[in-house]
C-alpha atoms as a PDB file:
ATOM      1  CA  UNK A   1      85.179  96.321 120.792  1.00  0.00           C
ATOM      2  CA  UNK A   2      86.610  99.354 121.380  1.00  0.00           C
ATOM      3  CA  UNK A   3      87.173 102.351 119.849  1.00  0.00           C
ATOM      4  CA  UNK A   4      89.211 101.259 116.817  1.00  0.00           C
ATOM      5  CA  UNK A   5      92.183 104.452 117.544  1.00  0.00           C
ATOM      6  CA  UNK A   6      91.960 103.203 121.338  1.00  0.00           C
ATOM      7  CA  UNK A   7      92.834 100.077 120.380  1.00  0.00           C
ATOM      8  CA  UNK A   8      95.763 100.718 117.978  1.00  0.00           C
ATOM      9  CA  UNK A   9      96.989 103.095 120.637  1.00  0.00           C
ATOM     10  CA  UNK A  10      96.658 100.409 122.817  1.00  0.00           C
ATOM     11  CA  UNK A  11      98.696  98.034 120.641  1.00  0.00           C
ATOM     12  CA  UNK A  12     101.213 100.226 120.139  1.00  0.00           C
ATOM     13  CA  UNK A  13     101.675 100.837 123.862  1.00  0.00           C
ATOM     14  CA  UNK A  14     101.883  97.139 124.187  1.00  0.00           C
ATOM     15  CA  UNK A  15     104.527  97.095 121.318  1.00  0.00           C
ATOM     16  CA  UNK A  16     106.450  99.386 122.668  1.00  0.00           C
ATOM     17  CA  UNK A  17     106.894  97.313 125.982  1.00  0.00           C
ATOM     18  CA  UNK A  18     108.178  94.526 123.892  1.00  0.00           C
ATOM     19  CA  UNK A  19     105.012  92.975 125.847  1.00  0.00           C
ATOM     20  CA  UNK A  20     104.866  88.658 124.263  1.00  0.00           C
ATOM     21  CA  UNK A  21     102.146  88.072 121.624  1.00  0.00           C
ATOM     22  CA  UNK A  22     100.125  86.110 123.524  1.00  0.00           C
ATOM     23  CA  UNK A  23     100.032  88.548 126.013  1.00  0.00           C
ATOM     24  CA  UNK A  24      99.071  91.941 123.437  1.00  0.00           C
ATOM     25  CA  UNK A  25      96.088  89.162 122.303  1.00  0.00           C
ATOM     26  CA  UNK A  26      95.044  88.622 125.900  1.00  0.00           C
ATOM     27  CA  UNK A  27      95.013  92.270 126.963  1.00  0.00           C
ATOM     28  CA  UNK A  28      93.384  93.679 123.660  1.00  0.00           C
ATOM     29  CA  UNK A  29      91.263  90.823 124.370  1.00  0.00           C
ATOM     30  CA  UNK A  30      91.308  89.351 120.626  1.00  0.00           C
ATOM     31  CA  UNK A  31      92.137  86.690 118.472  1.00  0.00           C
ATOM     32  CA  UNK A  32      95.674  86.762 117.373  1.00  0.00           C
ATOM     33  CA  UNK A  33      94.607  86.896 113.380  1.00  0.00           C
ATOM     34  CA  UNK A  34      92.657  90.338 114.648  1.00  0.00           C
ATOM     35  CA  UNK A  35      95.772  91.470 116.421  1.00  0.00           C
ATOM     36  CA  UNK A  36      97.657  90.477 112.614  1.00  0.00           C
ATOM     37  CA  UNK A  37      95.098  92.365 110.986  1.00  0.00           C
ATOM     38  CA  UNK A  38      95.666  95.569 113.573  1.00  0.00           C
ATOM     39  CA  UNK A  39      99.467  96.001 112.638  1.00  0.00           C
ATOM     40  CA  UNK A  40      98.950  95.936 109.121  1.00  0.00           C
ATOM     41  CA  UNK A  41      96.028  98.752 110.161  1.00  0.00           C
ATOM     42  CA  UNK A  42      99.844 100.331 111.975  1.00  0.00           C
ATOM     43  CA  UNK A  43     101.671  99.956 109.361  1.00  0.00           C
ATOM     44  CA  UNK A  44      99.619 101.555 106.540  1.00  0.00           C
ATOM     45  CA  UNK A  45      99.749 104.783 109.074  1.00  0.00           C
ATOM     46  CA  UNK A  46     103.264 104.772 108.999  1.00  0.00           C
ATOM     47  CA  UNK A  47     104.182 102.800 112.306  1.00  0.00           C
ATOM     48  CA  UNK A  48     107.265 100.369 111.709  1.00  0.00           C
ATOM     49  CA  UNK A  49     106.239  97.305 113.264  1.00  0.00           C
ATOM     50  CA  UNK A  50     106.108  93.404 111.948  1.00  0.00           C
ATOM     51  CA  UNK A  51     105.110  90.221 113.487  1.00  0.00           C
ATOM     52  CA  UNK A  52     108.104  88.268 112.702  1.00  0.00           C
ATOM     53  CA  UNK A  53     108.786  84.365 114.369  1.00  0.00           C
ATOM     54  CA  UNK A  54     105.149  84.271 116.440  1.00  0.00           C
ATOM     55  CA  UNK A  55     106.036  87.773 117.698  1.00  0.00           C
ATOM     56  CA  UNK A  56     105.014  91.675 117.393  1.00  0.00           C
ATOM     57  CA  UNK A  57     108.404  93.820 116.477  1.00  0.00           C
ATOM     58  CA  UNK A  58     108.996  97.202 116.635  1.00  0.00           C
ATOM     59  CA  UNK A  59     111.829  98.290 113.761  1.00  0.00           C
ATOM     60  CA  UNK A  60     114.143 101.132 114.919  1.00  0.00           C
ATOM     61  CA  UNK A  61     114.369 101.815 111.057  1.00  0.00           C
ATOM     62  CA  UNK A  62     112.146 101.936 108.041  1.00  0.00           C
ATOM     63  CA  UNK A  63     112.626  98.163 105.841  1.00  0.00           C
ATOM     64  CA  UNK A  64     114.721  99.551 102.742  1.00  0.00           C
ATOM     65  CA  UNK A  65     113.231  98.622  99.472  1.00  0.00           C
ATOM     66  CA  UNK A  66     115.931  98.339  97.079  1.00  0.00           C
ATOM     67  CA  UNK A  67     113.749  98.502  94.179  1.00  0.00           C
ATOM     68  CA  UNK A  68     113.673 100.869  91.268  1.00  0.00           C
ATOM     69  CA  UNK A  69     110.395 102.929  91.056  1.00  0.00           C
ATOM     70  CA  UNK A  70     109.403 102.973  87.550  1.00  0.00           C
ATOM     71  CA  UNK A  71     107.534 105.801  86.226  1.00  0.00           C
ATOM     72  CA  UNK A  72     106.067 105.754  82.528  1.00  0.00           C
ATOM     73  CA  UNK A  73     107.473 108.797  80.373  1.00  0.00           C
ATOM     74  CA  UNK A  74     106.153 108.603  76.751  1.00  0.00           C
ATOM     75  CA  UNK A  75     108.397 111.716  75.484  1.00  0.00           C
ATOM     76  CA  UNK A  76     112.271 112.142  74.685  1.00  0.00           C
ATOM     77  CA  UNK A  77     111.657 115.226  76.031  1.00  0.00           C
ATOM     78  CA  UNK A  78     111.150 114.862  80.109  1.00  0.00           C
ATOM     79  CA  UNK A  79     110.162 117.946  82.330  1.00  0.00           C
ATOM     80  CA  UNK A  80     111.571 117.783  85.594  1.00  0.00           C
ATOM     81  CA  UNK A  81     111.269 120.254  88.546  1.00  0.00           C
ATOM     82  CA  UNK A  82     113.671 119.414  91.702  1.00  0.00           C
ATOM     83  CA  UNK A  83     112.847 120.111  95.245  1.00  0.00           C
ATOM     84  CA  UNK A  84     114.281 119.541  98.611  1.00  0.00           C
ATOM     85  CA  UNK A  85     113.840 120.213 102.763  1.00  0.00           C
ATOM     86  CA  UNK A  86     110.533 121.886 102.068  1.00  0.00           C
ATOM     87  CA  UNK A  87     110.183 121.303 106.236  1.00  0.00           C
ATOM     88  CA  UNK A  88     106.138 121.473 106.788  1.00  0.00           C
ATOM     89  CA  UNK A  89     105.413 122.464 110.085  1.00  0.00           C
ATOM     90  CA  UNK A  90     107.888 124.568 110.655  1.00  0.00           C
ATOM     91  CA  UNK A  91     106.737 128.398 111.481  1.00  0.00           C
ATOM     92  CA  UNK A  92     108.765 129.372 109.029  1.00  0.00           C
ATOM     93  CA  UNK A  93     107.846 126.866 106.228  1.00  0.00           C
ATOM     94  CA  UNK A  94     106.971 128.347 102.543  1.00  0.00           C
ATOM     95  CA  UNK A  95     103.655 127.257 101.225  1.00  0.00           C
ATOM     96  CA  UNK A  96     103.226 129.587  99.776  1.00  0.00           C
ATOM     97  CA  UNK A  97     106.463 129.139  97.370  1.00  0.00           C
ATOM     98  CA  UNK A  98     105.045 125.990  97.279  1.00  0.00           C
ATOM     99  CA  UNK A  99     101.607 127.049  95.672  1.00  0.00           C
ATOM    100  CA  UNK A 100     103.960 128.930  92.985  1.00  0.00           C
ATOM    101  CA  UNK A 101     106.217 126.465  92.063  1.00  0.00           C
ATOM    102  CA  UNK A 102     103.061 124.058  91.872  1.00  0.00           C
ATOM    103  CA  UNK A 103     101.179 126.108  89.636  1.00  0.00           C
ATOM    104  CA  UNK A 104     104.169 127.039  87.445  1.00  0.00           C
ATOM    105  CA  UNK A 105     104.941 123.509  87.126  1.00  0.00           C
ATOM    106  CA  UNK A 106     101.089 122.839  85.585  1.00  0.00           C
ATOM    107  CA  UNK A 107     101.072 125.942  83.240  1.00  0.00           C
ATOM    108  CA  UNK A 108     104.440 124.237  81.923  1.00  0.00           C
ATOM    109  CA  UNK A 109     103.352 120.598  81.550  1.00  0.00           C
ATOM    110  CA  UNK A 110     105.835 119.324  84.052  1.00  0.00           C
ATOM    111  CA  UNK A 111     103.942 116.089  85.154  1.00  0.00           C
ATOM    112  CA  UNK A 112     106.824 115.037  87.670  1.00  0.00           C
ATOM    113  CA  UNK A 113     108.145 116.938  90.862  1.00  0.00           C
ATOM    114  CA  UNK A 114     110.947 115.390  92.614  1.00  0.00           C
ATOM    115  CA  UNK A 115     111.640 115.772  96.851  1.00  0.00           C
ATOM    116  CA  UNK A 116     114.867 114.648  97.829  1.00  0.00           C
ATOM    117  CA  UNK A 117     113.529 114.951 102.219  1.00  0.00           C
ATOM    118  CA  UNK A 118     113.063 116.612 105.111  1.00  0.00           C
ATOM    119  CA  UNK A 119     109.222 116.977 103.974  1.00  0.00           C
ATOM    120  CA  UNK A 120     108.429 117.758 107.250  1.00  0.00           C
ATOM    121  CA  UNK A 121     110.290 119.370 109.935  1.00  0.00           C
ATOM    122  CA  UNK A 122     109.850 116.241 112.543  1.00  0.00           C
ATOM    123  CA  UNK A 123     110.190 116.527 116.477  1.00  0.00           C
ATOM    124  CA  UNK A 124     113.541 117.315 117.765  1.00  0.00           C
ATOM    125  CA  UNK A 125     112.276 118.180 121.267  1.00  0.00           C
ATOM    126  CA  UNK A 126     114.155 115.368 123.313  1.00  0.00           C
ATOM    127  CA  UNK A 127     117.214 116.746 122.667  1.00  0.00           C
ATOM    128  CA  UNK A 128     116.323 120.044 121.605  1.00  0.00           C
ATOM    129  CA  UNK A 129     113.241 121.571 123.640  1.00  0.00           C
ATOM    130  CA  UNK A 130     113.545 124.839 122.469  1.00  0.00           C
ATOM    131  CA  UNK A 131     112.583 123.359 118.806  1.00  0.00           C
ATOM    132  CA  UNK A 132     108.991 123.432 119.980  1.00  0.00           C
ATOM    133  CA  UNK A 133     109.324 127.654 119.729  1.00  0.00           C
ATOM    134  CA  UNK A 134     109.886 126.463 116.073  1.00  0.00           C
ATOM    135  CA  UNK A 135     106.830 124.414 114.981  1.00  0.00           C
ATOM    136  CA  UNK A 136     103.367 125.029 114.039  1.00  0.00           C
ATOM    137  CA  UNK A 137     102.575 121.618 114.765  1.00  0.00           C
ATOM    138  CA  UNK A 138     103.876 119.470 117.879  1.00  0.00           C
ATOM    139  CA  UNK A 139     102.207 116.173 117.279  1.00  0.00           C
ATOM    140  CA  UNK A 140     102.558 113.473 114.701  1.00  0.00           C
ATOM    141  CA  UNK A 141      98.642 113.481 114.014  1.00  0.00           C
ATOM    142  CA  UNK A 142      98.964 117.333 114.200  1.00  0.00           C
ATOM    143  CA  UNK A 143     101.855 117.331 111.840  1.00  0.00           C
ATOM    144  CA  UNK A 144     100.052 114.480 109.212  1.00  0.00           C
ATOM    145  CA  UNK A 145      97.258 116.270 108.731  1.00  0.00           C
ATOM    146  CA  UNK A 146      98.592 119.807 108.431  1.00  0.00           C
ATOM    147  CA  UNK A 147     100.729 118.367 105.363  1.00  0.00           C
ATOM    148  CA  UNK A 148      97.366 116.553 103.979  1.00  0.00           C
ATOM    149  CA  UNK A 149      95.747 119.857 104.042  1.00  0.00           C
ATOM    150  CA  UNK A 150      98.351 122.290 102.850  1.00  0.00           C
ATOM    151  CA  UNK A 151     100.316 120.637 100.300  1.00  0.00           C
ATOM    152  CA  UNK A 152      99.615 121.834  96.787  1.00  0.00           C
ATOM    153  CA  UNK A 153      97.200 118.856  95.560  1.00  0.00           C
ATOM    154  CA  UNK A 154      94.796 120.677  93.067  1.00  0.00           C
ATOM    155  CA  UNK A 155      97.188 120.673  89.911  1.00  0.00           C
ATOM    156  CA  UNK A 156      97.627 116.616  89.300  1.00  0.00           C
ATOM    157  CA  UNK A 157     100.902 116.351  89.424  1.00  0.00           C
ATOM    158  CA  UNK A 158     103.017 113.745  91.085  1.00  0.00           C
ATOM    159  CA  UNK A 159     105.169 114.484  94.033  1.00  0.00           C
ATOM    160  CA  UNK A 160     108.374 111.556  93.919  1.00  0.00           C
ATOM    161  CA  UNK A 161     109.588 112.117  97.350  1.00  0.00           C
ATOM    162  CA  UNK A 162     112.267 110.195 100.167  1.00  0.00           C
ATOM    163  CA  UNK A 163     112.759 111.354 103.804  1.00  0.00           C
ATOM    164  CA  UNK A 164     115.193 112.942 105.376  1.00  0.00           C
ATOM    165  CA  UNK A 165     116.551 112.952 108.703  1.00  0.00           C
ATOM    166  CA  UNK A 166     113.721 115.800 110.128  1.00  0.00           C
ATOM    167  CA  UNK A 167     111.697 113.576 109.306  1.00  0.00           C
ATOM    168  CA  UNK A 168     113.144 110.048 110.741  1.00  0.00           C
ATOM    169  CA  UNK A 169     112.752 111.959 114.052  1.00  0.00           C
ATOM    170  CA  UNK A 170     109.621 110.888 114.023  1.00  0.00           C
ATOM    171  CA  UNK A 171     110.918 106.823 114.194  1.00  0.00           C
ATOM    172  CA  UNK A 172     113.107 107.614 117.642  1.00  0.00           C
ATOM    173  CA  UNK A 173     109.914 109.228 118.979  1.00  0.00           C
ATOM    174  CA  UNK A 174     106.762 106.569 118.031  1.00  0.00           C
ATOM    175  CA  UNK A 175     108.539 104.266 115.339  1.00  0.00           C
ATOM    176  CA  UNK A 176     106.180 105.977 112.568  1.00  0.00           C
ATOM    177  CA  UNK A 177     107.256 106.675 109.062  1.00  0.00           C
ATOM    178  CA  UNK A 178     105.508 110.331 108.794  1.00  0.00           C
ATOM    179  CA  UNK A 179     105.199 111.065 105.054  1.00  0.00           C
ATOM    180  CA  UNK A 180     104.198 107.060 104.660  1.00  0.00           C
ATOM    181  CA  UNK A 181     100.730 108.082 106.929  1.00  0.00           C
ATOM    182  CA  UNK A 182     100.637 111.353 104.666  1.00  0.00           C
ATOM    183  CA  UNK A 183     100.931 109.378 100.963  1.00  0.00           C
ATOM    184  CA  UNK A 184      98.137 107.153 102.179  1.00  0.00           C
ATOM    185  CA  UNK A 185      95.342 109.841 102.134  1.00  0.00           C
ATOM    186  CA  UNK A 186      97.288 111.531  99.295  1.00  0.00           C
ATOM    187  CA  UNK A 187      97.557 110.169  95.777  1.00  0.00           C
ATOM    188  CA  UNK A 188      99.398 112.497  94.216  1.00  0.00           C
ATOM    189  CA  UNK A 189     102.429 112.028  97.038  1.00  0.00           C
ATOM    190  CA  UNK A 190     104.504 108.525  96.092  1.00  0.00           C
ATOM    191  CA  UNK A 191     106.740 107.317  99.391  1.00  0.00           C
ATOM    192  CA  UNK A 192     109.805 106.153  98.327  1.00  0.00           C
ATOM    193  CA  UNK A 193     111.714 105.150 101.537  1.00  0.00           C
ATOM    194  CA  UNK A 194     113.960 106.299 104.007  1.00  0.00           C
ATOM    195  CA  UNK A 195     117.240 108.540 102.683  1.00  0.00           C
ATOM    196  CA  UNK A 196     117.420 107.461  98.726  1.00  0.00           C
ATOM    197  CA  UNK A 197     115.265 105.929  96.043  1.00  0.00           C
ATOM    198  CA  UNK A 198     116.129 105.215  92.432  1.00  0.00           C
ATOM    199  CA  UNK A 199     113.235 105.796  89.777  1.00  0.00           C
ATOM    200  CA  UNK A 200     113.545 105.328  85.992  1.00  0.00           C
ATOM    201  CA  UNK A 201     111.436 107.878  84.444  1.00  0.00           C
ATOM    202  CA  UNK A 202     111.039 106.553  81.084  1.00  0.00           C
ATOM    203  CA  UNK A 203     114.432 104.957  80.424  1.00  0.00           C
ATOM    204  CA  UNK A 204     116.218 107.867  82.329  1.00  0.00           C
ATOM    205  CA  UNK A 205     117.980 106.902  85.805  1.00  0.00           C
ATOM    206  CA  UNK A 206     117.472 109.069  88.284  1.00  0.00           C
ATOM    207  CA  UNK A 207     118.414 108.683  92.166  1.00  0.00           C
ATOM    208  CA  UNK A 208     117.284 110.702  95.258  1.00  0.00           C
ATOM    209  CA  UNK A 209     119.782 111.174  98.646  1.00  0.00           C
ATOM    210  CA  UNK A 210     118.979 113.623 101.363  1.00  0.00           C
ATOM    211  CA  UNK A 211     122.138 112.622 103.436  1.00  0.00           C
ATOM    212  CA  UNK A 212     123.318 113.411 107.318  1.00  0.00           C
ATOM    213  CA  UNK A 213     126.172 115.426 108.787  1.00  0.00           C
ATOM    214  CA  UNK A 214     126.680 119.169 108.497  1.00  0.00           C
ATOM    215  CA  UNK A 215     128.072 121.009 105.278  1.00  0.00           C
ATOM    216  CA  UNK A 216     131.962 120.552 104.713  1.00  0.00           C
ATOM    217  CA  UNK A 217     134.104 122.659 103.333  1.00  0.00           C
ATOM    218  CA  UNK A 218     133.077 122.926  99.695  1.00  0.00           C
ATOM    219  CA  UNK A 219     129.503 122.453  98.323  1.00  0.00           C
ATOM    220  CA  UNK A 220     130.011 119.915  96.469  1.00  0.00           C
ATOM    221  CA  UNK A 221     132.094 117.690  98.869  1.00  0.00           C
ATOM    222  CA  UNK A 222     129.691 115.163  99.994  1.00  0.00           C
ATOM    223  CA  UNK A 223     128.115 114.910  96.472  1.00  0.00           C
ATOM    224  CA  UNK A 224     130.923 114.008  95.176  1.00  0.00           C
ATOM    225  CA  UNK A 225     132.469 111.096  97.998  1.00  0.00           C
ATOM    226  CA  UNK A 226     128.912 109.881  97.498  1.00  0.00           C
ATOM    227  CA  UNK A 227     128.892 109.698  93.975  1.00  0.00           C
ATOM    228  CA  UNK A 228     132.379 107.957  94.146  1.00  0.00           C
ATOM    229  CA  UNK A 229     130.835 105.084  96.947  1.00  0.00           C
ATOM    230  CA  UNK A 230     128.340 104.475  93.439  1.00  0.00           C
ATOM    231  CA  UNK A 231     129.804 101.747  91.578  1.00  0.00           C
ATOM    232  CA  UNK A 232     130.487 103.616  88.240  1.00  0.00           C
ATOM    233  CA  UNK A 233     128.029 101.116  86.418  1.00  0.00           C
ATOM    234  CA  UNK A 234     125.061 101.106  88.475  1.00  0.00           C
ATOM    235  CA  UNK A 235     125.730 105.472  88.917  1.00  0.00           C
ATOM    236  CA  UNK A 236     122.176 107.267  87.597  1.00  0.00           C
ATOM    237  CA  UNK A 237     122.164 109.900  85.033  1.00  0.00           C
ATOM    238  CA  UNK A 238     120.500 112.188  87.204  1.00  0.00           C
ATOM    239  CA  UNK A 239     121.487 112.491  91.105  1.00  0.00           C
ATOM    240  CA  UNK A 240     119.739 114.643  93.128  1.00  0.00           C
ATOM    241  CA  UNK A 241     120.764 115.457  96.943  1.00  0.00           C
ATOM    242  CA  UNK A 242     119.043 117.716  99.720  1.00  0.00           C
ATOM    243  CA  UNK A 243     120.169 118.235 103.408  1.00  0.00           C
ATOM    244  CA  UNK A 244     123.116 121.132 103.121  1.00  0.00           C
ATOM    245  CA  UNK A 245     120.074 123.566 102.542  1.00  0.00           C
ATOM    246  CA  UNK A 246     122.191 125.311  99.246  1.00  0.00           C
ATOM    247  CA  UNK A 247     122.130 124.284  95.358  1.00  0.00           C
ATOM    248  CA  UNK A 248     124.888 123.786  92.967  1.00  0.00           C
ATOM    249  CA  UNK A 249     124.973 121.901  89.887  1.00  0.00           C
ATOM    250  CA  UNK A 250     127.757 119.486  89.154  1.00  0.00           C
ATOM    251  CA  UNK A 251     128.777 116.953  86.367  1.00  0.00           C
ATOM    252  CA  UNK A 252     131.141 113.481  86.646  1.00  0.00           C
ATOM    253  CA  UNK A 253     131.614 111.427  84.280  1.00  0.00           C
ATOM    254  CA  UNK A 254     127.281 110.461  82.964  1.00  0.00           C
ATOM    255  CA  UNK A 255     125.626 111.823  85.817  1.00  0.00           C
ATOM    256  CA  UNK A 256     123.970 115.203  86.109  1.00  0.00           C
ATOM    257  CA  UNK A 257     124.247 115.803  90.041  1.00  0.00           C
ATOM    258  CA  UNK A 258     122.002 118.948  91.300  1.00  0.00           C
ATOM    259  CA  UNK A 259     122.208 119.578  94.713  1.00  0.00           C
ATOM    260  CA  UNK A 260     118.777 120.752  95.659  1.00  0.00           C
ATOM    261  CA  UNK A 261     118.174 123.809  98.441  1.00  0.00           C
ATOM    262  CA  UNK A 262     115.552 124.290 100.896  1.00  0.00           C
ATOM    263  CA  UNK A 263     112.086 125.926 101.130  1.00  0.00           C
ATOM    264  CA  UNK A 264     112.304 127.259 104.511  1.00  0.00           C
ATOM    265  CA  UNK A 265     113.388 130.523 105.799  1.00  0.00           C
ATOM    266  CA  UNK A 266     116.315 130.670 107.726  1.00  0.00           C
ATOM    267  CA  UNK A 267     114.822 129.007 111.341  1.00  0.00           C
ATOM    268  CA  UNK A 268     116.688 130.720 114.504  1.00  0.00           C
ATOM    269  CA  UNK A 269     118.582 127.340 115.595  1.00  0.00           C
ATOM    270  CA  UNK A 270     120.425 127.751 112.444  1.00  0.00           C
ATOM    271  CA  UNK A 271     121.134 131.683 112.442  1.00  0.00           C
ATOM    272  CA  UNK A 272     122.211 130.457 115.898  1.00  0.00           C
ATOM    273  CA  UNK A 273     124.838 127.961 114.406  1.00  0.00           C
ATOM    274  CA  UNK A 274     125.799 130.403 111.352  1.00  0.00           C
ATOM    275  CA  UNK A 275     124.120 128.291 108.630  1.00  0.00           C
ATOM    276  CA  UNK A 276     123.257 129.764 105.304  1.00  0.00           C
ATOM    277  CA  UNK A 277     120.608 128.686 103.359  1.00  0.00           C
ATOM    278  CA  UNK A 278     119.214 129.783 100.120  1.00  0.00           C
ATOM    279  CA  UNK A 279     115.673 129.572  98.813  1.00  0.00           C
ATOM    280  CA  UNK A 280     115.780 127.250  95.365  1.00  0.00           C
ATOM    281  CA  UNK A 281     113.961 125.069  93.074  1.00  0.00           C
ATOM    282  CA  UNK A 282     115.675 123.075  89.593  1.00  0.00           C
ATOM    283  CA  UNK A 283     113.994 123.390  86.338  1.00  0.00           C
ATOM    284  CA  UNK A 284     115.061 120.517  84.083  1.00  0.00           C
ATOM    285  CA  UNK A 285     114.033 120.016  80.600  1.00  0.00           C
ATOM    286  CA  UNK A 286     115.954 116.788  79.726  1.00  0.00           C
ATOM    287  CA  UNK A 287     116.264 115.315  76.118  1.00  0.00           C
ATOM    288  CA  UNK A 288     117.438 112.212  75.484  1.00  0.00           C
ATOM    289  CA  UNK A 289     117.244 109.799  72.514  1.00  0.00           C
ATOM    290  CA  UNK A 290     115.001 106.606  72.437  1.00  0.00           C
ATOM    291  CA  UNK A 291     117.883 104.512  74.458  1.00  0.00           C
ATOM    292  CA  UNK A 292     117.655 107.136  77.353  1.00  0.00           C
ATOM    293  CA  UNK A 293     121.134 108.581  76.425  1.00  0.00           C
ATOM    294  CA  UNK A 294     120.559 112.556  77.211  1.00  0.00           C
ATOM    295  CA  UNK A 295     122.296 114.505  75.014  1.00  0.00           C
ATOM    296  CA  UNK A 296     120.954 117.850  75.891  1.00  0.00           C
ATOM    297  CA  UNK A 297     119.550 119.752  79.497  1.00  0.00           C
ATOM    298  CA  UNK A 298     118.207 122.837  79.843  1.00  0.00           C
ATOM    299  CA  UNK A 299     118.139 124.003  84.001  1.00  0.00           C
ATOM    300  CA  UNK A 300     117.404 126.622  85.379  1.00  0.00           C
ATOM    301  CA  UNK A 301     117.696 127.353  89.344  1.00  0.00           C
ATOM    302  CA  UNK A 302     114.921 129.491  90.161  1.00  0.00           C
ATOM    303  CA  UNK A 303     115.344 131.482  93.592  1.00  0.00           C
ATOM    304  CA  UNK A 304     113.156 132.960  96.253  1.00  0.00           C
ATOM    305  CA  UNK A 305     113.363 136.041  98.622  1.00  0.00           C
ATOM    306  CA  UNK A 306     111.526 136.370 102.237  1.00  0.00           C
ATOM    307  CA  UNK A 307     108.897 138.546 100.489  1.00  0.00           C
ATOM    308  CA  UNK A 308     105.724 136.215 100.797  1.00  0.00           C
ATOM    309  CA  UNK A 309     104.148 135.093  96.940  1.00  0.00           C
ATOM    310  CA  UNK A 310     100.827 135.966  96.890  1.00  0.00           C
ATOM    311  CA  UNK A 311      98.385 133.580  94.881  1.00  0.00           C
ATOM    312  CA  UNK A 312      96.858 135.502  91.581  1.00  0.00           C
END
């Protein structure tokens, strides 16, 4: 047989042709419970493809698990910190904000860190060549294992995270699911899907959104419509956005909403369009009674400059 990346690259070409699955088993030149076996191989590196009625399918979006990710909390008193668009790959990515925040978050027993997309800064090139000038990292492989290596791992600490649309880019271009390929050789990183994700963290609702379009008018615009589209019983206690690249905190009716910022500096496609950005993290310490009700939360929006945080 051949090489086994030959082969899934192989497969995926075949995919990708929409080519019968009788005919991907006669060209790969294997039984079609080996082929089976080599898209669930696809699929646990990220690649959205099923074999669905006797045939290979290629998804043009992630499957949506509607599911609430539970996550044991054995404390009233829940330590949160809140990031967003953190955009690995970019040239002008922060790990090194990153490393901080990380490091903070151990030396202040915060066991939970919260990314609401945009993990990675994706592939825009098709309709935007000159975004190329803008990455460290052109490839998908490139950009996977760049985030492997670089993202804070040696605290323990859970990273909660959804994608955003830099990094659904990466669907339009090979039908991959990037930070599902990264979370496999990462433990500490949990996928939760494409967009949003509701977790209960202890008996505290929580729900991530990164969200499309450009900024409106006022900050908290699009937080707010989207927060109204929420049926008001099934609305979380704690709703955090990304995408508008600026923070603001925000209360309506039971749920905390804290629009989360970016940890990228300002990238020159956006000085370009006149987009402002700040530099941000959340600092929650929530407390709550032992129904979940919170009664009392202590934030703090912590903010970064362009001067470069060197590691003590």
């Amino acid at each position: 047989m051949e090489d086994k990346k030959e082969v899934l690259n192989k497969l995926k070409y075949l995919i990708n042709k929409k080519k019968s699955f009788s005919k991907v088993c006669e060209e790969l030149g294997l039984e079609d419970y080996e082929v089976i076996g080599l898209v669930g191989l696809l699929k646990d590196e990220g690649y959205l493809c099923e074999y669905i009625n006797g045939e290979l399918v290629k998804l043009k979006t992630p499957p949506k698990n509607d599911d609430i990710y539970e996550v044991p909390a054995y404390s009233e008193n829940l330590k949160l910190c809140l990031i967003s668009d953190t955009h690995l790959c970019s040239r002008y990515d922060r790990i090194d904000i990153l490393n901080y925040i990380y490091e903070k978050a151990y030396k202040n027993n915060v066991k939970h860190i919260l990314h609401s997309g945009d993990f990675t800064d994706g592939n825009n090139m098709r309709k935007r060549p000159e975004h190329a000038l803008e990455l460290r990292e052109l490839s998908y492989d490139g950009q996977v294992d760049y985030c492997v290596e670089k993202y804070p791992k040696e605290y323990g600490i859970n990273t909660y995270v959804i994608s955003g649309n830099h990094d659904d880019w990466w669907y339009k271009l090979n039908g991959s699911e990037i930070i599902k390929a990264i979370a496999k050789q990462r433990d500490d990183i949990i996928y939760l899907g494409s967009d949003y994700a509701d977790l209960k963290l202890g008996k505290i609702s929580v729900r991530l959104f990164h969200g499309k379009g450009s900024l409106s008018y006022a900050r908290s615009y699009k937080t707010q419509k989207y927060l109204d589209s929420i049926d008001t019983e099934s609305r979380p206690q704690i709703l955090q956005t990304g995408h508008i690249h600026q923070s603001f905190y925000m209360k309506q009716g039971k749920t905390h909403c804290f629009q989360t910022s970016c940890l990228e500096d300002l990238t020159p496609y956006c000085k370009s369009q006149g987009f402002a950005s700040d530099k941000s993290c959340w600092w929650l310490d929530i407390e709550s009674d032992n129904k979940g009700n919170i009664f009392n939360i202590d934030m703090e929006l912590e903010t970064f400059g362009n001067k470069r945080i060197r590691r003590r």
